[in-house]
C-alpha atoms as a PDB file:
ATOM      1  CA  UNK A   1      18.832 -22.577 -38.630  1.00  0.00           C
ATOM      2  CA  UNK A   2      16.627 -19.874 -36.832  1.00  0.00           C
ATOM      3  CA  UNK A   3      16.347 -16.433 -39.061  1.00  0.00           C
ATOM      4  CA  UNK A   4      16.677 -14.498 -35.493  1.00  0.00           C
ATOM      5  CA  UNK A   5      20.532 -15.874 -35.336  1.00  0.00           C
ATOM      6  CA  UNK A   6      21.192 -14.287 -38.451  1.00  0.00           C
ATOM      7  CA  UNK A   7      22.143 -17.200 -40.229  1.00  0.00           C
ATOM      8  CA  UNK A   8      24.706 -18.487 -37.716  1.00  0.00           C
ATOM      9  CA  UNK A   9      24.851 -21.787 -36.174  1.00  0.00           C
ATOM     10  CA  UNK A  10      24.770 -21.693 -32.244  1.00  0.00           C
ATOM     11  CA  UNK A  11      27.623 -23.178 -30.872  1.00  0.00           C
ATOM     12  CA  UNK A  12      25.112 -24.116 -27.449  1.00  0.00           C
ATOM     13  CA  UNK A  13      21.557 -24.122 -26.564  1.00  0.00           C
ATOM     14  CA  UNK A  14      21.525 -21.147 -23.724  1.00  0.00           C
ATOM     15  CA  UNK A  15      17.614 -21.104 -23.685  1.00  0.00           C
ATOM     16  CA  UNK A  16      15.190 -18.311 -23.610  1.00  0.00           C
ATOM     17  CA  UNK A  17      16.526 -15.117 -22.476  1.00  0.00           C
ATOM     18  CA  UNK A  18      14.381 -14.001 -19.618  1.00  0.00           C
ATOM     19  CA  UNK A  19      11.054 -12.097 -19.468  1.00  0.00           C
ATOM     20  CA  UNK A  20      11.889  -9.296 -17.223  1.00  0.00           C
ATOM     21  CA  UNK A  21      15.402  -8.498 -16.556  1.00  0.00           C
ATOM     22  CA  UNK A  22      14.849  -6.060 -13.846  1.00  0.00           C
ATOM     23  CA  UNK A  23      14.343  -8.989 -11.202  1.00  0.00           C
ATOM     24  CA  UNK A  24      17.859 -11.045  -9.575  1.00  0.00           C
ATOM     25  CA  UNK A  25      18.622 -13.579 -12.298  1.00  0.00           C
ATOM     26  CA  UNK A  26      18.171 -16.921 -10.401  1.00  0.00           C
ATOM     27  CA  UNK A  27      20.658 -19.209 -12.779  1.00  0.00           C
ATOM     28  CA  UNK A  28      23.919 -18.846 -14.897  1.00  0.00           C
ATOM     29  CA  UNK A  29      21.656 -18.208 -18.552  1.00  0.00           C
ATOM     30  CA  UNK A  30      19.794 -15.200 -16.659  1.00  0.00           C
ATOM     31  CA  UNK A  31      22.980 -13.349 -15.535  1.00  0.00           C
ATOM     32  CA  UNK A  32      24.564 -13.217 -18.815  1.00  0.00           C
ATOM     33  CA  UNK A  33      21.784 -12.335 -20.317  1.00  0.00           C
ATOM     34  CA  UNK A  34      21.375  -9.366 -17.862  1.00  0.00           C
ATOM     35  CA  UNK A  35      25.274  -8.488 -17.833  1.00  0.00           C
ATOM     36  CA  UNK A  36      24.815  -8.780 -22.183  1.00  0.00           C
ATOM     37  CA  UNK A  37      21.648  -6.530 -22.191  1.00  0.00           C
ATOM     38  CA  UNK A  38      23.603  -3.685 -19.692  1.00  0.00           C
ATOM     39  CA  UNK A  39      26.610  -3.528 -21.688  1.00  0.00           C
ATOM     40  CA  UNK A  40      25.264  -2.481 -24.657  1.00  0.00           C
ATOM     41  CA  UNK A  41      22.838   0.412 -22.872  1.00  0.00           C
ATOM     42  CA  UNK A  42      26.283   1.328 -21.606  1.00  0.00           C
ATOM     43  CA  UNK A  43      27.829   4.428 -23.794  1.00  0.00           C
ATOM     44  CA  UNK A  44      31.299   3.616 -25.885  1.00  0.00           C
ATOM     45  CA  UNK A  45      33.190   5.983 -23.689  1.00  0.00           C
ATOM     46  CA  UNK A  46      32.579   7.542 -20.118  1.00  0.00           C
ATOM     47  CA  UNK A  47      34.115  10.883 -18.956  1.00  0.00           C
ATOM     48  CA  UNK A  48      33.238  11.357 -15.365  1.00  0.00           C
ATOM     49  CA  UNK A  49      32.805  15.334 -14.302  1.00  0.00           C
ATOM     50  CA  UNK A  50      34.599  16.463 -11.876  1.00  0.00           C
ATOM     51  CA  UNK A  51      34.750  19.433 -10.078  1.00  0.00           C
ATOM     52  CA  UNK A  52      38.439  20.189 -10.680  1.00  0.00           C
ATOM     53  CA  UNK A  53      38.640  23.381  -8.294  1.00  0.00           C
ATOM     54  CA  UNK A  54      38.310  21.692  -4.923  1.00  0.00           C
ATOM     55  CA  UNK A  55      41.630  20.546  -5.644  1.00  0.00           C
ATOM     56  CA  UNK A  56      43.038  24.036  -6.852  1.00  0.00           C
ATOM     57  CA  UNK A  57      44.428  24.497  -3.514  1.00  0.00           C
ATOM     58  CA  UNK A  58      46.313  21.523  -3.190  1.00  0.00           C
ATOM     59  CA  UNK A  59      48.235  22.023  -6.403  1.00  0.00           C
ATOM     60  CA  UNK A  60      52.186  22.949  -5.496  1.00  0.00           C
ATOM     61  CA  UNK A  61      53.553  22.814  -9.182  1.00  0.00           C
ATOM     62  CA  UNK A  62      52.211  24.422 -11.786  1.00  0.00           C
ATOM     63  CA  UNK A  63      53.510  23.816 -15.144  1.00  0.00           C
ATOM     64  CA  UNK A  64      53.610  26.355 -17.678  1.00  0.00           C
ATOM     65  CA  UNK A  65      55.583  26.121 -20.554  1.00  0.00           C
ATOM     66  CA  UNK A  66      55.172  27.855 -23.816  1.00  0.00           C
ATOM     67  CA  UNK A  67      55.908  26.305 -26.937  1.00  0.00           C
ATOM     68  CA  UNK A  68      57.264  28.876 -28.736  1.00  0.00           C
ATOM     69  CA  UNK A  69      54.731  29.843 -31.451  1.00  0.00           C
ATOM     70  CA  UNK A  70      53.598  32.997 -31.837  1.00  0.00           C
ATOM     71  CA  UNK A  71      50.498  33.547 -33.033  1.00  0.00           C
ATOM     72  CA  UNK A  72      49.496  35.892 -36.242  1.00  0.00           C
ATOM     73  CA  UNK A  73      48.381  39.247 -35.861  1.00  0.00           C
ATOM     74  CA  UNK A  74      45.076  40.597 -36.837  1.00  0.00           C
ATOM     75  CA  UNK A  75      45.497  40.618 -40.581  1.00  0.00           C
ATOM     76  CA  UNK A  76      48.606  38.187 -40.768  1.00  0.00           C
ATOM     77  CA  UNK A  77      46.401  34.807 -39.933  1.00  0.00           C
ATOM     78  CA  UNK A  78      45.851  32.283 -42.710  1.00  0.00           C
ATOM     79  CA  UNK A  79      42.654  32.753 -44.778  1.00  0.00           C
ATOM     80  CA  UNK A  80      40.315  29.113 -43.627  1.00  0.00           C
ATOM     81  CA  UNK A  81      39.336  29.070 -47.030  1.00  0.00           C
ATOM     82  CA  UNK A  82      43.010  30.028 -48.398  1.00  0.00           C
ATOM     83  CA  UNK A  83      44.453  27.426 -45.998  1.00  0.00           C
ATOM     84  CA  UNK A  84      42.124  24.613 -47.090  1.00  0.00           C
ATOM     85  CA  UNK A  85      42.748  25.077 -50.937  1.00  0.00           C
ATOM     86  CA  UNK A  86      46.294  25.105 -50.081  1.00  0.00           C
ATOM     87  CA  UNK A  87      46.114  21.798 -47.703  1.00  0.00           C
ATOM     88  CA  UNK A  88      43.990  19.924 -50.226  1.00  0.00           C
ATOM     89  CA  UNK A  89      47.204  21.431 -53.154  1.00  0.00           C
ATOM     90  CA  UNK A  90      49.423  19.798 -50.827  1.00  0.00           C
ATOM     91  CA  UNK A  91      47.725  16.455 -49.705  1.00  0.00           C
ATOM     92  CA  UNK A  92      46.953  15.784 -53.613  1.00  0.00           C
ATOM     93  CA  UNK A  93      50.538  16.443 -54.620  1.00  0.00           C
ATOM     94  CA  UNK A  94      52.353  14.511 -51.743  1.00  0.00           C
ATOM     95  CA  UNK A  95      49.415  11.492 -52.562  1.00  0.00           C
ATOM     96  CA  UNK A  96      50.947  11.699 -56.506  1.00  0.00           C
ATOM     97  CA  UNK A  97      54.787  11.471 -55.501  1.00  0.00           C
ATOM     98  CA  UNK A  98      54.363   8.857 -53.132  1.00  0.00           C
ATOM     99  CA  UNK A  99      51.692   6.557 -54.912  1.00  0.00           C
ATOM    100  CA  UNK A 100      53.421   7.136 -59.064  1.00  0.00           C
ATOM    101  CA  UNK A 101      56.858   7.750 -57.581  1.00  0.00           C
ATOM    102  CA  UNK A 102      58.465   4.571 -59.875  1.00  0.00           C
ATOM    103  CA  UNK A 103      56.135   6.082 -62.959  1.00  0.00           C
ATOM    104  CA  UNK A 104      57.599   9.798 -62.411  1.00  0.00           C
ATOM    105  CA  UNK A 105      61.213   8.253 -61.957  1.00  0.00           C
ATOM    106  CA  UNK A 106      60.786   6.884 -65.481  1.00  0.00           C
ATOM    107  CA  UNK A 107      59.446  10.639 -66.725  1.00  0.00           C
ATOM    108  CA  UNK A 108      62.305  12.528 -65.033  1.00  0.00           C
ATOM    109  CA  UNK A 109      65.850  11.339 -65.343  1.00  0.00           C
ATOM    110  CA  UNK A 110      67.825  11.675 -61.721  1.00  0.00           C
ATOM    111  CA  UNK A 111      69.553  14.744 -61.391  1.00  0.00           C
ATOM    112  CA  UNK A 112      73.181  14.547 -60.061  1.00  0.00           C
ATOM    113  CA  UNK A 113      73.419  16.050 -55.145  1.00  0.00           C
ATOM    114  CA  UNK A 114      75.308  15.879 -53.208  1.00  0.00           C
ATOM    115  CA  UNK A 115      75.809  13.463 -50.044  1.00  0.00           C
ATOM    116  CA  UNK A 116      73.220  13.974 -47.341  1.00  0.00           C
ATOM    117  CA  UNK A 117      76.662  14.828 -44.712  1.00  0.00           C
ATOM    118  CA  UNK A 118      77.648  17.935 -47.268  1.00  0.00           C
ATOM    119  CA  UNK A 119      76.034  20.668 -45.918  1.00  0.00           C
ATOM    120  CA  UNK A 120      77.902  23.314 -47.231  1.00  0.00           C
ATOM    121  CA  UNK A 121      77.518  21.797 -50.737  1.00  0.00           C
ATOM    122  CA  UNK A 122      74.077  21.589 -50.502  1.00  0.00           C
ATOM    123  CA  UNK A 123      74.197  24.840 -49.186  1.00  0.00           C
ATOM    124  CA  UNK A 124      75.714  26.207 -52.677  1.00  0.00           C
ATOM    125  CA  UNK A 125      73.321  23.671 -54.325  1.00  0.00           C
ATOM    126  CA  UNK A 126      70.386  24.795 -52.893  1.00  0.00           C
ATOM    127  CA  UNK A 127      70.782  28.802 -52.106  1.00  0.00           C
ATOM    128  CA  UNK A 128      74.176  29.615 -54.935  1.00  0.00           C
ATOM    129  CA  UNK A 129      77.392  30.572 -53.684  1.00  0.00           C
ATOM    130  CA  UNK A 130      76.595  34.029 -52.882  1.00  0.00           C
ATOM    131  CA  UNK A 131      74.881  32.982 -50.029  1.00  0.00           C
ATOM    132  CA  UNK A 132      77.285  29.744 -48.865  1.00  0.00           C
ATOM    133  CA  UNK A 133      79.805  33.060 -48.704  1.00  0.00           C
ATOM    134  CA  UNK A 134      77.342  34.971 -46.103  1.00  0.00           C
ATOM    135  CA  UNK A 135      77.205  31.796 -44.576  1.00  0.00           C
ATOM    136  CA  UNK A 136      80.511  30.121 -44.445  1.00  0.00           C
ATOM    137  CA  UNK A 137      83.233  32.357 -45.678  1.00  0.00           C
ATOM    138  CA  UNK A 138      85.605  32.691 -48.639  1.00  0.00           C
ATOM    139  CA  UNK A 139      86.432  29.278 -49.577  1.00  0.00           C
ATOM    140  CA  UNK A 140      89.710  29.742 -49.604  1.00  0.00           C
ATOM    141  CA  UNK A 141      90.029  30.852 -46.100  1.00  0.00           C
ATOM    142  CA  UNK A 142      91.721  29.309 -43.612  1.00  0.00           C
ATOM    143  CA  UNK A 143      89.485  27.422 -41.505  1.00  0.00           C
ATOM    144  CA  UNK A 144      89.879  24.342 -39.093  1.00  0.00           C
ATOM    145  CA  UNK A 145      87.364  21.660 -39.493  1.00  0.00           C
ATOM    146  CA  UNK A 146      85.678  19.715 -36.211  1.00  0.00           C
ATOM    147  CA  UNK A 147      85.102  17.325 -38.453  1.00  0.00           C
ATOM    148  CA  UNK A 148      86.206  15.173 -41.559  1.00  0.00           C
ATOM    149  CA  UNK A 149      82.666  15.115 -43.120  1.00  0.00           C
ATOM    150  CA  UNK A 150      82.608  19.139 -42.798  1.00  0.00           C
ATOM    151  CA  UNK A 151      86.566  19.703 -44.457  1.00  0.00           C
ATOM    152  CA  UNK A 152      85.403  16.882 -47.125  1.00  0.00           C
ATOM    153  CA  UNK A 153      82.046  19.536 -47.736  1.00  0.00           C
ATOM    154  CA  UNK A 154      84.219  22.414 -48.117  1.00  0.00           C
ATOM    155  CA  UNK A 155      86.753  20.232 -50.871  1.00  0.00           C
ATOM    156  CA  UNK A 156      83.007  19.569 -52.584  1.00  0.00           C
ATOM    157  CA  UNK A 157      82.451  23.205 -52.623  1.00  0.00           C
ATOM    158  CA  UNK A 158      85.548  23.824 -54.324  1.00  0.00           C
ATOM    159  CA  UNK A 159      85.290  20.845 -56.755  1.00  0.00           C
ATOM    160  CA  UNK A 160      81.766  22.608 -57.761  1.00  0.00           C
ATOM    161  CA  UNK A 161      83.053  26.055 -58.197  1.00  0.00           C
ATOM    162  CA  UNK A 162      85.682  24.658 -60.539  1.00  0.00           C
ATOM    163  CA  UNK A 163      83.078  23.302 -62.359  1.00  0.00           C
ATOM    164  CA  UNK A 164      80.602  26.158 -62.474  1.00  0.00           C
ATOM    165  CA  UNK A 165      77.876  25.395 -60.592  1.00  0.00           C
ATOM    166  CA  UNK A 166      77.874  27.565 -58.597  1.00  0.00           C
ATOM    167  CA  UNK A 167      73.766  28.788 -58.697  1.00  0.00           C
ATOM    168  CA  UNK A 168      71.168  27.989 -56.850  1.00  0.00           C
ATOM    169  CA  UNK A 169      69.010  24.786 -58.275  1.00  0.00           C
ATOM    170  CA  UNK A 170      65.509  24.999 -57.504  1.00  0.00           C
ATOM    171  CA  UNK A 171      63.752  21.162 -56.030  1.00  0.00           C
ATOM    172  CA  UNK A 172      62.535  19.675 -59.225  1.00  0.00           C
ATOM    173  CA  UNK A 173      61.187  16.184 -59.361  1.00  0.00           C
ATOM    174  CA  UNK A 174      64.355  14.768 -60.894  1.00  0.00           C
ATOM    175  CA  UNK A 175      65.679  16.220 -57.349  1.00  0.00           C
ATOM    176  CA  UNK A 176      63.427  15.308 -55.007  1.00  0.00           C
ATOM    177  CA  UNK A 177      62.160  11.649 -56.322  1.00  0.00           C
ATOM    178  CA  UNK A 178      65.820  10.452 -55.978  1.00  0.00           C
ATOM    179  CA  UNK A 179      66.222  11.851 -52.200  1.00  0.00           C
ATOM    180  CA  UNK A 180      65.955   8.996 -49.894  1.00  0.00           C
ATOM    181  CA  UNK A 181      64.601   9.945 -45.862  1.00  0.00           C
ATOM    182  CA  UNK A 182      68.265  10.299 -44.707  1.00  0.00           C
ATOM    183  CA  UNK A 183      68.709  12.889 -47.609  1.00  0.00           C
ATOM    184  CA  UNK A 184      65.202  14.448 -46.812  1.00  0.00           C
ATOM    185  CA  UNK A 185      65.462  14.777 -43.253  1.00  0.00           C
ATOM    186  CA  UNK A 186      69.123  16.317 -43.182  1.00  0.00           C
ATOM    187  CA  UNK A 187      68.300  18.899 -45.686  1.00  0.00           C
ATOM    188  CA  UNK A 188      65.424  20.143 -43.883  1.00  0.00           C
ATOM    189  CA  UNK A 189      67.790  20.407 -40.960  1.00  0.00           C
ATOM    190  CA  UNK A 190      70.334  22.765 -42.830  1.00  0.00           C
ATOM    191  CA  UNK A 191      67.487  24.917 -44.141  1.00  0.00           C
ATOM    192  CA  UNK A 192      66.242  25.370 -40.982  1.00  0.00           C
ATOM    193  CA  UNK A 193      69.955  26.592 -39.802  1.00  0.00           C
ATOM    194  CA  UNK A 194      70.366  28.555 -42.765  1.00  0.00           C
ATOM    195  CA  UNK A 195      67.532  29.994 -42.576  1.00  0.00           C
ATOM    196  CA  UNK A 196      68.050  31.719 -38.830  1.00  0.00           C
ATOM    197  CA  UNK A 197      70.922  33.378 -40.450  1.00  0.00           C
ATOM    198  CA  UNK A 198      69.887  34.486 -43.355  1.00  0.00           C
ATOM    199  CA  UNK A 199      65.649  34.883 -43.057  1.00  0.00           C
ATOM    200  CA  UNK A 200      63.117  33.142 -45.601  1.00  0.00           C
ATOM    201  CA  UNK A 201      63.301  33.291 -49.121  1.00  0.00           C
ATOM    202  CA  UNK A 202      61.104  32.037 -51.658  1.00  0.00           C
ATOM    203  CA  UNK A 203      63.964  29.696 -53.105  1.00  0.00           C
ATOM    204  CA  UNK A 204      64.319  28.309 -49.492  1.00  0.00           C
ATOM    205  CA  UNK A 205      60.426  28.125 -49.231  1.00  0.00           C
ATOM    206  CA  UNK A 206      60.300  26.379 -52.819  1.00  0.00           C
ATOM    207  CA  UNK A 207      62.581  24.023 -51.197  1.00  0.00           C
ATOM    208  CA  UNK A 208      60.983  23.353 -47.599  1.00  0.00           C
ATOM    209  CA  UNK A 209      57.640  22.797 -49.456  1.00  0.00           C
ATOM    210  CA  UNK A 210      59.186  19.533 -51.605  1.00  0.00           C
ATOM    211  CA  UNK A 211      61.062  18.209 -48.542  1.00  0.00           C
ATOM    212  CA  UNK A 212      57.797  18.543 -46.950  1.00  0.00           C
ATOM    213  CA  UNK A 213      56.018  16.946 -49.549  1.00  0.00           C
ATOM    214  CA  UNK A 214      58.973  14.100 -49.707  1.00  0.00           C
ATOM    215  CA  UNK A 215      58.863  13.504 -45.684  1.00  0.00           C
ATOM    216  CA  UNK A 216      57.542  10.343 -44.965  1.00  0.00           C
ATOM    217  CA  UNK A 217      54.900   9.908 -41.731  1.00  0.00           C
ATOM    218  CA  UNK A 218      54.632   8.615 -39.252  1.00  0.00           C
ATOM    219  CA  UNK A 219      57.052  11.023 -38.308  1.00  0.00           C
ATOM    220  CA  UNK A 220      60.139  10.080 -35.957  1.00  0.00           C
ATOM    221  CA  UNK A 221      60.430  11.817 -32.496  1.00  0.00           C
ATOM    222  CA  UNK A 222      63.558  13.727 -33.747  1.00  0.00           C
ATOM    223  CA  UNK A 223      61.412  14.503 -37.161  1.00  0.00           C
ATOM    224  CA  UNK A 224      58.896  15.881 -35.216  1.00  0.00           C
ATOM    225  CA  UNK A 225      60.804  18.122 -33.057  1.00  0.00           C
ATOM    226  CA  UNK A 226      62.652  19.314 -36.215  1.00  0.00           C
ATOM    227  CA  UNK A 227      59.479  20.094 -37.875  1.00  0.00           C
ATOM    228  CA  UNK A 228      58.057  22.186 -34.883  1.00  0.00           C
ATOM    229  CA  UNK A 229      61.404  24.313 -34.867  1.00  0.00           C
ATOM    230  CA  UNK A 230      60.576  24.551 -37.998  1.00  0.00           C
ATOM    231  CA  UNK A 231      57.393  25.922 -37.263  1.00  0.00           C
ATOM    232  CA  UNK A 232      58.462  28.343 -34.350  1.00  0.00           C
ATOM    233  CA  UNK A 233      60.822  29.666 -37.118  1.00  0.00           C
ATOM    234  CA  UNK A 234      58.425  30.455 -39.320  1.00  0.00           C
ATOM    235  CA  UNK A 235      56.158  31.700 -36.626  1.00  0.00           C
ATOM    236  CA  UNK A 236      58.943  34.364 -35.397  1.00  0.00           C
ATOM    237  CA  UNK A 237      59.867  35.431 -38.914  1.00  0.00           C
ATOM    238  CA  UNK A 238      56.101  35.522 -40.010  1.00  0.00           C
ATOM    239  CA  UNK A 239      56.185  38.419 -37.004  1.00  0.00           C
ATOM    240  CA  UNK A 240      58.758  40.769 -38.110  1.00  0.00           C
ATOM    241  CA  UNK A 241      56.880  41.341 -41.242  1.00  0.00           C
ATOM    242  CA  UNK A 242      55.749  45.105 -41.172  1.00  0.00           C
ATOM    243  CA  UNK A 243      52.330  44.477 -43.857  1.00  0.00           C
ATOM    244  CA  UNK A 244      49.876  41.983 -44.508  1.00  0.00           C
ATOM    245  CA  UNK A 245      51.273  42.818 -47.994  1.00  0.00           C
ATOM    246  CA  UNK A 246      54.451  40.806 -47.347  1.00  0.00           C
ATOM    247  CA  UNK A 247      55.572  39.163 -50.077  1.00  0.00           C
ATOM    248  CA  UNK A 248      55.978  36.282 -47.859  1.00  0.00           C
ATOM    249  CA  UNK A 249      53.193  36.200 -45.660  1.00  0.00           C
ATOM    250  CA  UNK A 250      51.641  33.524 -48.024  1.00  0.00           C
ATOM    251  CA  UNK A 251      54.522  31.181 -48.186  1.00  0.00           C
ATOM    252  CA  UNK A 252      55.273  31.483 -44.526  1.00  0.00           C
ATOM    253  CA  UNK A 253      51.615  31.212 -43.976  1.00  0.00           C
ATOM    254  CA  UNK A 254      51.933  27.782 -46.086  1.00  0.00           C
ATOM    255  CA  UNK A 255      54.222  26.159 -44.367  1.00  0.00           C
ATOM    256  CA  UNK A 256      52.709  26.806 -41.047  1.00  0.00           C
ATOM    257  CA  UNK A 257      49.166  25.461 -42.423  1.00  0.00           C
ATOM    258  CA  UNK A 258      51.208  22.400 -43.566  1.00  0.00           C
ATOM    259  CA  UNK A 259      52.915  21.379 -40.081  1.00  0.00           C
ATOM    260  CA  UNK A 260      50.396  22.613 -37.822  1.00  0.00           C
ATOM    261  CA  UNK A 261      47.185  20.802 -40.066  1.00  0.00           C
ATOM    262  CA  UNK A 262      48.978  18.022 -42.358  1.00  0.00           C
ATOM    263  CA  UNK A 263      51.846  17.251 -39.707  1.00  0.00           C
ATOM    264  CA  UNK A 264      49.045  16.959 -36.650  1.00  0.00           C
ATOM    265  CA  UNK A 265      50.863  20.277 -34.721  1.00  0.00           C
ATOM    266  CA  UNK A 266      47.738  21.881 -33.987  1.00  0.00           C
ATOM    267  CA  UNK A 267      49.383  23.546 -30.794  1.00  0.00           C
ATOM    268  CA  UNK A 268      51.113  25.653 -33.232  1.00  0.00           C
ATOM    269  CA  UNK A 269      48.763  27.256 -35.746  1.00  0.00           C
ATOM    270  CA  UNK A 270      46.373  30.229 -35.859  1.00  0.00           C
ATOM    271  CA  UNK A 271      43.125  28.407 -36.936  1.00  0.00           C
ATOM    272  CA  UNK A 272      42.647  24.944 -37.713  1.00  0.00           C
ATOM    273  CA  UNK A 273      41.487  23.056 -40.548  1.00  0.00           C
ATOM    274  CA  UNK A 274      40.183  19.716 -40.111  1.00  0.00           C
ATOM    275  CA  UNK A 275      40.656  16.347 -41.805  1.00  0.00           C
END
């Protein structure tokens, strides 16, 4: 077995490769040779440059469509060295539920949620009933439900003001290990309706970051567009702050490093760090 075959056994004799491959290959052998020896001076990938204005003038539809992020104001923009400590925060805690999630289950007992189709219970659940009443009334009122899943929600709020609980719980592991996609996905949904009502807060942003942490990639098309209304949210609330003081410039500033970087929505962010 010849050393300049690398140890592998031909599976045919195809002879000497030619001396000069510039001349017309006069048998079978001598083409592929020559078609073997171009390809590899050929480079991986080819982008041909073209002169894109000649056809400026025969362009009839223009599209131009924003996507509804609105960039940071001088002073407002992440930190790059802020938003990398805070992506590499993120990546290692998402990498530590996901890989030792059985191992954690066995460390934190399962806290009692409700259904993922309750949204006003996990609206009292999540925010306290203070602001489920900003949101949704007296509980007592009379109100007609579209639905049966939304009058069953409003029997659950009532059911868990009898009880007491009646504050806001913030997303602890014993939470947010238990909460399946279907949970994950819906709850991020309400947030992000609650939240055009009532603005951020940092219990809602302590609760976007675990459901963040807990949402599973790839991400579904309907995930995805959730996420970036997520982001235009953020974006928008991010600026009707009056100071780069804020209080929540950082957390609002967090969760648009996370779904613009993390996520792979680098159409909506202010500077990007890469991966």
């Amino acid at each position: 077995m010849d050393d300049k075959y690398l140890g592998r056994k031909l599976a045919f004799v195809v002879g000497e490769p030619p001396e000069d491959f510039d001349d017309i290959p006069t048998c079978g052998i001598e083409y592929l040779y020559k078609v073997k020896l171009e390809e590899r001076r050929c480079p991986s990938v080819v982008v041909s440059d073209i002169d894109t204005k000649k056809y400026a003038e025969l362009q009839n539809v223009i599209f131009d469509e924003p996507n509804g992020f609105i960039s940071a104001r001088p002073g407002f923009e992440p930190d790059p060295e802020w938003q990398r400590k805070t992506l590499e925060k993120f990546i290692s805690l998402r990498r530590n539920i996901f890989e030792y999630r059985l191992d954690l289950r066995k460390k934190y007992e399962r806290k009692t949620f409700p259904h993922a189709d309750k949204f006003e219970e996990w609206c009292v659940y999540c925010l306290g009933l203070d602001k489920y009443r900003v949101l949704y009334g007296e509980v007592e009122s009379e109100t007609s439900y579209d639905t049966k899943a939304a009058e069953d929600s409003k029997k659950g709020v009532k059911y868990m003001i009898r009880k007491g609980d009646v504050e806001p719980n913030r997303p602890l592991l014993s939470i947010v290990l238990y909460m399946r996609q279907r949970h994950v996905i819906r709850v991020l949904t309400y947030h992000i309706a609650w939240m055009e009502v009532l603005g951020f807060s940092h219990s809602q942003g302590e609760w976007l970051y675990a459901l963040l942490l807990a949402l599973d990639t790839p991400l579904y098309p309907d995930t995805c567009a959730m996420i970036r209304n997520l982001s235009r949210l953020c974006s928008k609330l991010r600026s009707e702050l009056t100071s780069p003081k804020d209080k929540f410039l950082e957390p609002l500033n967090t969760i648009l490093s996370i779904i613009s970087v993390y996520f792979d929505q680098k159409d909506m962010s202010d500077n990007v760090v890469e991966y």
